[in-house]
PDB file of N, CA and C in Angstrom:
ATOM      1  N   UNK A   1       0.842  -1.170   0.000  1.00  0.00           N
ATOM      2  CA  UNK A   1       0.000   0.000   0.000  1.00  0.00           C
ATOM      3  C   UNK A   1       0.894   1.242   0.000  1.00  0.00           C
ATOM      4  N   UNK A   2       0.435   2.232  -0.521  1.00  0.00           N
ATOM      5  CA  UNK A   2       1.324   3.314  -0.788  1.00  0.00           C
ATOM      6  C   UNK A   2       0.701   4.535   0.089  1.00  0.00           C
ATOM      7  N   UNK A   3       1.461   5.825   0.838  1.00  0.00           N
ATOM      8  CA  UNK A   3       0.931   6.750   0.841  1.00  0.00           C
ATOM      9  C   UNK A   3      -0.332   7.760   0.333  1.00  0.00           C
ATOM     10  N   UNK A   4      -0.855   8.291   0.494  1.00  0.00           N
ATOM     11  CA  UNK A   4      -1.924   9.118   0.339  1.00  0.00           C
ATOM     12  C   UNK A   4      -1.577  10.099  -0.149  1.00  0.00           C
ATOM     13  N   UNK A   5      -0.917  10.762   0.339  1.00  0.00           N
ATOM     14  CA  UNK A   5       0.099  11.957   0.534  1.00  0.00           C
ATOM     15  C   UNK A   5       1.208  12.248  -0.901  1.00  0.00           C
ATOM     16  N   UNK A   6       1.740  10.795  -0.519  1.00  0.00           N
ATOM     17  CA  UNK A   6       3.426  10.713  -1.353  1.00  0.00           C
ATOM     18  C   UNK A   6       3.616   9.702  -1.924  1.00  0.00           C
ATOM     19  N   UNK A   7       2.975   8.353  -2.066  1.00  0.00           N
ATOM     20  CA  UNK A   7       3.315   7.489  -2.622  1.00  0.00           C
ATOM     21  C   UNK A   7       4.223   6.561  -2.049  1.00  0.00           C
ATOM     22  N   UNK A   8       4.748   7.103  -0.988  1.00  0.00           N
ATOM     23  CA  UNK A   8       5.999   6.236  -0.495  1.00  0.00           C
ATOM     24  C   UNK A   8       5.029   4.921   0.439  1.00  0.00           C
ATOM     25  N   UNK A   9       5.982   4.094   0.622  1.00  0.00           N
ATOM     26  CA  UNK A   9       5.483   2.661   1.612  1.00  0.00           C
ATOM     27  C   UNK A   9       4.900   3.345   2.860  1.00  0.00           C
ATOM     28  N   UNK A  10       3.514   3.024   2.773  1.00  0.00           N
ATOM     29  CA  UNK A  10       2.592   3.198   3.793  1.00  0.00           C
ATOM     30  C   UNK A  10       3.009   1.825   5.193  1.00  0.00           C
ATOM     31  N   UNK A  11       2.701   3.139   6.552  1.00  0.00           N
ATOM     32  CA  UNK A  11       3.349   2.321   7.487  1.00  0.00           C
ATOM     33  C   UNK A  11       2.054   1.955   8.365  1.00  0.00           C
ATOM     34  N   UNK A  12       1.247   3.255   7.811  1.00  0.00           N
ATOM     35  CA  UNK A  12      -0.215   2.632   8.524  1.00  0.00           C
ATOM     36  C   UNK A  12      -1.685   3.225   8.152  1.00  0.00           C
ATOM     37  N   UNK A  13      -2.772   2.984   8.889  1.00  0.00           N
ATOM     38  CA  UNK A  13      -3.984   3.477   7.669  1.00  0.00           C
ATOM     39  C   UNK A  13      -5.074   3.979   8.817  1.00  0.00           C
ATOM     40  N   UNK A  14      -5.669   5.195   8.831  1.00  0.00           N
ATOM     41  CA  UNK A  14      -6.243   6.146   9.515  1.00  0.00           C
ATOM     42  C   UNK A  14      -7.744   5.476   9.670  1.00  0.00           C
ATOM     43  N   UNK A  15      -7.778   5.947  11.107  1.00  0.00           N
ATOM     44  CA  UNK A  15      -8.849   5.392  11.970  1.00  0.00           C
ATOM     45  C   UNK A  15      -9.655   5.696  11.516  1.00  0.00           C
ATOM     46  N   UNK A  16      -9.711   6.664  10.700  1.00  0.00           N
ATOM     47  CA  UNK A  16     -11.363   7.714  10.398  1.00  0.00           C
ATOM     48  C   UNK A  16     -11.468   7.191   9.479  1.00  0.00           C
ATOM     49  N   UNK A  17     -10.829   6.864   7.990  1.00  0.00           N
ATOM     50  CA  UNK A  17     -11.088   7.060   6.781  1.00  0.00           C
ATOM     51  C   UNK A  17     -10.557   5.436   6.305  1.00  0.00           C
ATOM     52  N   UNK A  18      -9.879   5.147   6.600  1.00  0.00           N
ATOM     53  CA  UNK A  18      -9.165   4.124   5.991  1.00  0.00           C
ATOM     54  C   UNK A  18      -7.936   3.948   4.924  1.00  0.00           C
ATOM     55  N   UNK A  19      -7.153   5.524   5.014  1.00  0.00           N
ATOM     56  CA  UNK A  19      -6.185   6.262   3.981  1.00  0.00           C
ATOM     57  C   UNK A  19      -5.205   5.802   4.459  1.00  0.00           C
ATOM     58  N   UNK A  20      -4.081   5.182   3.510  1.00  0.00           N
ATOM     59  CA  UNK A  20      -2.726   4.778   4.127  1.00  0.00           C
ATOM     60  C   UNK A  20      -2.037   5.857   4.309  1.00  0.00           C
ATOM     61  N   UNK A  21      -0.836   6.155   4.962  1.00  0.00           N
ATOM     62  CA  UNK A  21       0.229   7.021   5.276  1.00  0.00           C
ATOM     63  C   UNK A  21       1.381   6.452   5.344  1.00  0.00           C
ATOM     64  N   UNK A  22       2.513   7.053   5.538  1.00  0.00           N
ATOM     65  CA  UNK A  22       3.763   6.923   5.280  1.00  0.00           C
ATOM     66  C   UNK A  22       4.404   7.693   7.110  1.00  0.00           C
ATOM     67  N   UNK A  23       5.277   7.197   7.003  1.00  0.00           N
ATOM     68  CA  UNK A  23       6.001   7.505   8.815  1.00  0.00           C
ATOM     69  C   UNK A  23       6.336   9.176   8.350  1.00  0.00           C
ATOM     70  N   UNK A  24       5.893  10.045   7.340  1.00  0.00           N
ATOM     71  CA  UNK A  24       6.037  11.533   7.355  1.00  0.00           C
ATOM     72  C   UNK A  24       4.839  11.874   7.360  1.00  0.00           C
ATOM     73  N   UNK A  25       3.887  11.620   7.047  1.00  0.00           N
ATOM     74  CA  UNK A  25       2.675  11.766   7.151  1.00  0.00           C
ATOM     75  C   UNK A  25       1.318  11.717   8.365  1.00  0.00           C
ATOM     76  N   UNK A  26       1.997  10.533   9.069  1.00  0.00           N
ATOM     77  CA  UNK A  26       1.471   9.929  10.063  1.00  0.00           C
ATOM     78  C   UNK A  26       0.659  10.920  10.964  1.00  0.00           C
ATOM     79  N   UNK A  27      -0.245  11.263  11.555  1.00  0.00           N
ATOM     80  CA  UNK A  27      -0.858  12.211  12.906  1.00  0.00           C
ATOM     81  C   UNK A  27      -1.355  11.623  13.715  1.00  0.00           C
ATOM     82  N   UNK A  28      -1.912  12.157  14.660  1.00  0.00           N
ATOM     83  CA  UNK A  28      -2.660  11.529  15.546  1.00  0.00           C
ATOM     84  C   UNK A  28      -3.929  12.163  16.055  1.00  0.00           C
ATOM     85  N   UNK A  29      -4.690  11.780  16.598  1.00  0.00           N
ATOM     86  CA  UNK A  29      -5.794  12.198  16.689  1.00  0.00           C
ATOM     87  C   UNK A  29      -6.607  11.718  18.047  1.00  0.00           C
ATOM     88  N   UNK A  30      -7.710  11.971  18.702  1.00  0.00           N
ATOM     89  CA  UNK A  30      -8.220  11.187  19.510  1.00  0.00           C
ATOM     90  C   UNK A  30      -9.493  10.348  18.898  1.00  0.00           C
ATOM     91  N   UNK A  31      -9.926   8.948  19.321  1.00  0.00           N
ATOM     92  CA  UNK A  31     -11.074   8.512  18.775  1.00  0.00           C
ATOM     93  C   UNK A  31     -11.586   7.983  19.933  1.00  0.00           C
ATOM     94  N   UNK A  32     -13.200   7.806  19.867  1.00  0.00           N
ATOM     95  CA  UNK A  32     -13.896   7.350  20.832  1.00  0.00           C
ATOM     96  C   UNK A  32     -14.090   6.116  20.223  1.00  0.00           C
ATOM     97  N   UNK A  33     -13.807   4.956  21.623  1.00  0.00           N
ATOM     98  CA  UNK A  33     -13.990   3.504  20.953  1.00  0.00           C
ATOM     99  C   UNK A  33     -15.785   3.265  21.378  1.00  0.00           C
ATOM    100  N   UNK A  34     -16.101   4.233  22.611  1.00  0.00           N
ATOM    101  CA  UNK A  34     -17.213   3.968  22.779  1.00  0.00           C
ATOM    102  C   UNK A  34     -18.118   4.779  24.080  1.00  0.00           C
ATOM    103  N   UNK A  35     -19.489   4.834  23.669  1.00  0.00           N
ATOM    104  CA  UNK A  35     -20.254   5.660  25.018  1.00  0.00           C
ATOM    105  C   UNK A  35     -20.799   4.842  26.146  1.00  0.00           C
ATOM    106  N   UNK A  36     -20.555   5.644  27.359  1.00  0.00           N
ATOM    107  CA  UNK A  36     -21.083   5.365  28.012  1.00  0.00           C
ATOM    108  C   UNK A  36     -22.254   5.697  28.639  1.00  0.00           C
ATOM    109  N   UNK A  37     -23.309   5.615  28.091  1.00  0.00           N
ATOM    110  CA  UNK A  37     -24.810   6.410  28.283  1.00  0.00           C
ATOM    111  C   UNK A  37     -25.364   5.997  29.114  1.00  0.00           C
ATOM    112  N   UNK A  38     -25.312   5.087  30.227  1.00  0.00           N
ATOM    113  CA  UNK A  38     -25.887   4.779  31.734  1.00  0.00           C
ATOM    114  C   UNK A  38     -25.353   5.325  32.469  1.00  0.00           C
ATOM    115  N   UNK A  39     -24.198   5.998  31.907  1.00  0.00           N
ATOM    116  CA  UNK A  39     -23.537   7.169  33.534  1.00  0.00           C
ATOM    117  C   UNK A  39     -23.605   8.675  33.392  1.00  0.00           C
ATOM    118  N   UNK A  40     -23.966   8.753  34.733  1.00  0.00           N
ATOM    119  CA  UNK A  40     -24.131  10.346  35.057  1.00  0.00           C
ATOM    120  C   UNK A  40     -22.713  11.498  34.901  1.00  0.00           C
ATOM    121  N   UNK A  41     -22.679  12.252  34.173  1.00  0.00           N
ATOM    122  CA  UNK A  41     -23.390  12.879  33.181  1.00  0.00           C
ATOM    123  C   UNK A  41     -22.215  11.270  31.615  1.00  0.00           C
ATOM    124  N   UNK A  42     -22.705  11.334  30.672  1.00  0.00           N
ATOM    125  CA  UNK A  42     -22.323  10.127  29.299  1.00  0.00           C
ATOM    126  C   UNK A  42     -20.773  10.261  29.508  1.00  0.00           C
ATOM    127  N   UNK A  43     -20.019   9.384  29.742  1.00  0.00           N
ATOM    128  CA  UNK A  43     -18.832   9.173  29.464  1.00  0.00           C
ATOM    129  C   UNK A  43     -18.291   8.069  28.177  1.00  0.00           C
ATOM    130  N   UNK A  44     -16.970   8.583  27.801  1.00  0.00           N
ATOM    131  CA  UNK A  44     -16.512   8.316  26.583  1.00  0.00           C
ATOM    132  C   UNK A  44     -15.339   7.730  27.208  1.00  0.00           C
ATOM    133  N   UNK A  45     -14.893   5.914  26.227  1.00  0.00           N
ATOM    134  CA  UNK A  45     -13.735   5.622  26.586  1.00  0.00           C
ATOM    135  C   UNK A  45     -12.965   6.022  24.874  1.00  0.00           C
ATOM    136  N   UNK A  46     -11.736   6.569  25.394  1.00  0.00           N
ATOM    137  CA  UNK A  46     -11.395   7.092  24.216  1.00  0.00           C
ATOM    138  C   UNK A  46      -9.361   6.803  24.314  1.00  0.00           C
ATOM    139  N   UNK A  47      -9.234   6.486  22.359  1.00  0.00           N
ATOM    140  CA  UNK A  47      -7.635   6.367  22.163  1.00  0.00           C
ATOM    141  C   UNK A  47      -7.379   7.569  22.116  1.00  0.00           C
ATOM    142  N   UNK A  48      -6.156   8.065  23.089  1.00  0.00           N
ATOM    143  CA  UNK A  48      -5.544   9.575  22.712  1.00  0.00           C
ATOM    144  C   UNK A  48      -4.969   9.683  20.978  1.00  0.00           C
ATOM    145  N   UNK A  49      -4.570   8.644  21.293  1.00  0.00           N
ATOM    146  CA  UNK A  49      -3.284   8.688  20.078  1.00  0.00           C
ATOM    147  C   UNK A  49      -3.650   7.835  18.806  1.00  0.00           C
ATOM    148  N   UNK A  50      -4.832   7.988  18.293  1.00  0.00           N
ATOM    149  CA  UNK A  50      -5.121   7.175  17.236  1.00  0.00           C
ATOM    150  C   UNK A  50      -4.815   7.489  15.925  1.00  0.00           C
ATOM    151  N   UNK A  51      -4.166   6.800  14.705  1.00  0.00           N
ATOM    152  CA  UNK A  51      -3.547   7.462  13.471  1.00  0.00           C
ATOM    153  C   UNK A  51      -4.476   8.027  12.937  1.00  0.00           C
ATOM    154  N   UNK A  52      -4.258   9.503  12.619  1.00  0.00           N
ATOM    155  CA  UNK A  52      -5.114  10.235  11.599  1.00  0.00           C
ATOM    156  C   UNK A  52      -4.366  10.187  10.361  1.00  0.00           C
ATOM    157  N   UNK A  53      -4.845  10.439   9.016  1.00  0.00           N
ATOM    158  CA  UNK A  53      -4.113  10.877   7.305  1.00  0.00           C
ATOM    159  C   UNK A  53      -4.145  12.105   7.642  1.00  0.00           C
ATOM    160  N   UNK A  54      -4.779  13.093   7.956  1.00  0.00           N
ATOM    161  CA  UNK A  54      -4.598  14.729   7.931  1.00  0.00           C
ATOM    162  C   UNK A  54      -5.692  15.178   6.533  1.00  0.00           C
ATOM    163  N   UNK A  55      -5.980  13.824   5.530  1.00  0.00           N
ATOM    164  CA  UNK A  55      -6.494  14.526   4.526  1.00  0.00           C
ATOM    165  C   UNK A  55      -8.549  14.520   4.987  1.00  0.00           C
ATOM    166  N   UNK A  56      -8.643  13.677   5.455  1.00  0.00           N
ATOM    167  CA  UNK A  56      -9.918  13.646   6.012  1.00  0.00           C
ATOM    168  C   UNK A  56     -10.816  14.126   6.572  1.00  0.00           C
ATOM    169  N   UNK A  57     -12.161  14.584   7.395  1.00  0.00           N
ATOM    170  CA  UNK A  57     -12.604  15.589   8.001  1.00  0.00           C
ATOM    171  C   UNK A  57     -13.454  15.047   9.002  1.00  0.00           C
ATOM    172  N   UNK A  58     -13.267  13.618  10.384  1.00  0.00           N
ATOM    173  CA  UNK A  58     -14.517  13.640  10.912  1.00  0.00           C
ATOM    174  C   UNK A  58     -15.524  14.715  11.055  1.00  0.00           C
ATOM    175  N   UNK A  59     -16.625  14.328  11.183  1.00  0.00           N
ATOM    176  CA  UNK A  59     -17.179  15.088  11.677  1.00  0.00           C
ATOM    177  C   UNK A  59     -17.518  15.199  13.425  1.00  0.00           C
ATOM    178  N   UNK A  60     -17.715  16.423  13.935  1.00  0.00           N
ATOM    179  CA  UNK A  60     -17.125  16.494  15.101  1.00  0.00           C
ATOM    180  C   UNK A  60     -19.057  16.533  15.514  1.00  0.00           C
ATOM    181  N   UNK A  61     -20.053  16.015  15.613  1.00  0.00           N
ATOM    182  CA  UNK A  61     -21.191  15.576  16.227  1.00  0.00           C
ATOM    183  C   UNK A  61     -21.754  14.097  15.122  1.00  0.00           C
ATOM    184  N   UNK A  62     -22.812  13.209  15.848  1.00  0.00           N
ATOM    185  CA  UNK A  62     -22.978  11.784  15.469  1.00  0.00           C
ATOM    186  C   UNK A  62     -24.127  12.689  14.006  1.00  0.00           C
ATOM    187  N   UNK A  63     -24.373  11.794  13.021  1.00  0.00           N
ATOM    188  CA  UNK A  63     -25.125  11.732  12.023  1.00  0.00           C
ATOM    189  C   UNK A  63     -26.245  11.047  12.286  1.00  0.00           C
ATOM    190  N   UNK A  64     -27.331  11.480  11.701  1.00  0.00           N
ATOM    191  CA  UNK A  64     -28.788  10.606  12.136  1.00  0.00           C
ATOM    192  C   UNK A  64     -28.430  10.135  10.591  1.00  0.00           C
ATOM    193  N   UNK A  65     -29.478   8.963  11.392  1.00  0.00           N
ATOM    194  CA  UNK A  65     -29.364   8.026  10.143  1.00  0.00           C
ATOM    195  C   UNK A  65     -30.851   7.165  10.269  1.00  0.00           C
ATOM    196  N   UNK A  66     -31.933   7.944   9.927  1.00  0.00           N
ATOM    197  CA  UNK A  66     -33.231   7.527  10.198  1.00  0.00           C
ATOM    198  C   UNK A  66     -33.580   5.994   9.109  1.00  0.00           C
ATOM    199  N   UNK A  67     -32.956   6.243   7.949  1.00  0.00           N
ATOM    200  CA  UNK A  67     -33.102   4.739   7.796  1.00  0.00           C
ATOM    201  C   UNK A  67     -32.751   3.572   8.033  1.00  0.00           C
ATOM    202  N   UNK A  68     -31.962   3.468   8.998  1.00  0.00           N
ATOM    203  CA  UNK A  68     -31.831   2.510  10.004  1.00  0.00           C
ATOM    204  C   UNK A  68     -32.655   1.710  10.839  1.00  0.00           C
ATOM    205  N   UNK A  69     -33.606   2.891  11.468  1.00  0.00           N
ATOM    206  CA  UNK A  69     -34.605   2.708  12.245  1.00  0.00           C
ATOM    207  C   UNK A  69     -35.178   1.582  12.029  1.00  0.00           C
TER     208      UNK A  69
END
C-alpha cells in the first residue's frame, strides 16, 4: 500500500477514513472507541493517540441516520 500523501510505503492506515500514510505523514488524533450512556453525566472511553491521514474531516457531532430505524 502506498501513501496518500506521497506514494511512499505506507506504514499505517487512519482510523477515520481508511487512507494509508507513510512515517512523514502519520498524525494523531483522539477517537472514541465507545459511550457510556448509563452514567451520570455520558462518558466516553477514548484512544488519545489514534492514526489520523490529515487529509480527512470527521465530523465532530454523530449523524442521524433515520433509515436505520
Amino acid at each position: 500500500m502506498n501513501c496518500w500523501h506521497c506514494q511512499r510505503t505506507a506504514v499505517a492506515t487512519c482510523r477515520f477514513c481508511g487512507r494509508a500514510v507513510c512515517e512523514n505523514h502519520v498524525t494523531t488524533r483522539p477517537f472514541i472507541l465507545e459511550l457510556l450512556e448509563r452514567t451520570e453525566p455520558v462518558r466516553a472511553l477514548v484512544v488519545d493517540d489514534a492514526v489520523f491521514c490529515g487529509a480527512c474531516h470527521p465530523r465532530p457531532n454523530p449523524v442521524n441516520l433515520p433509515e436505520l430505524g
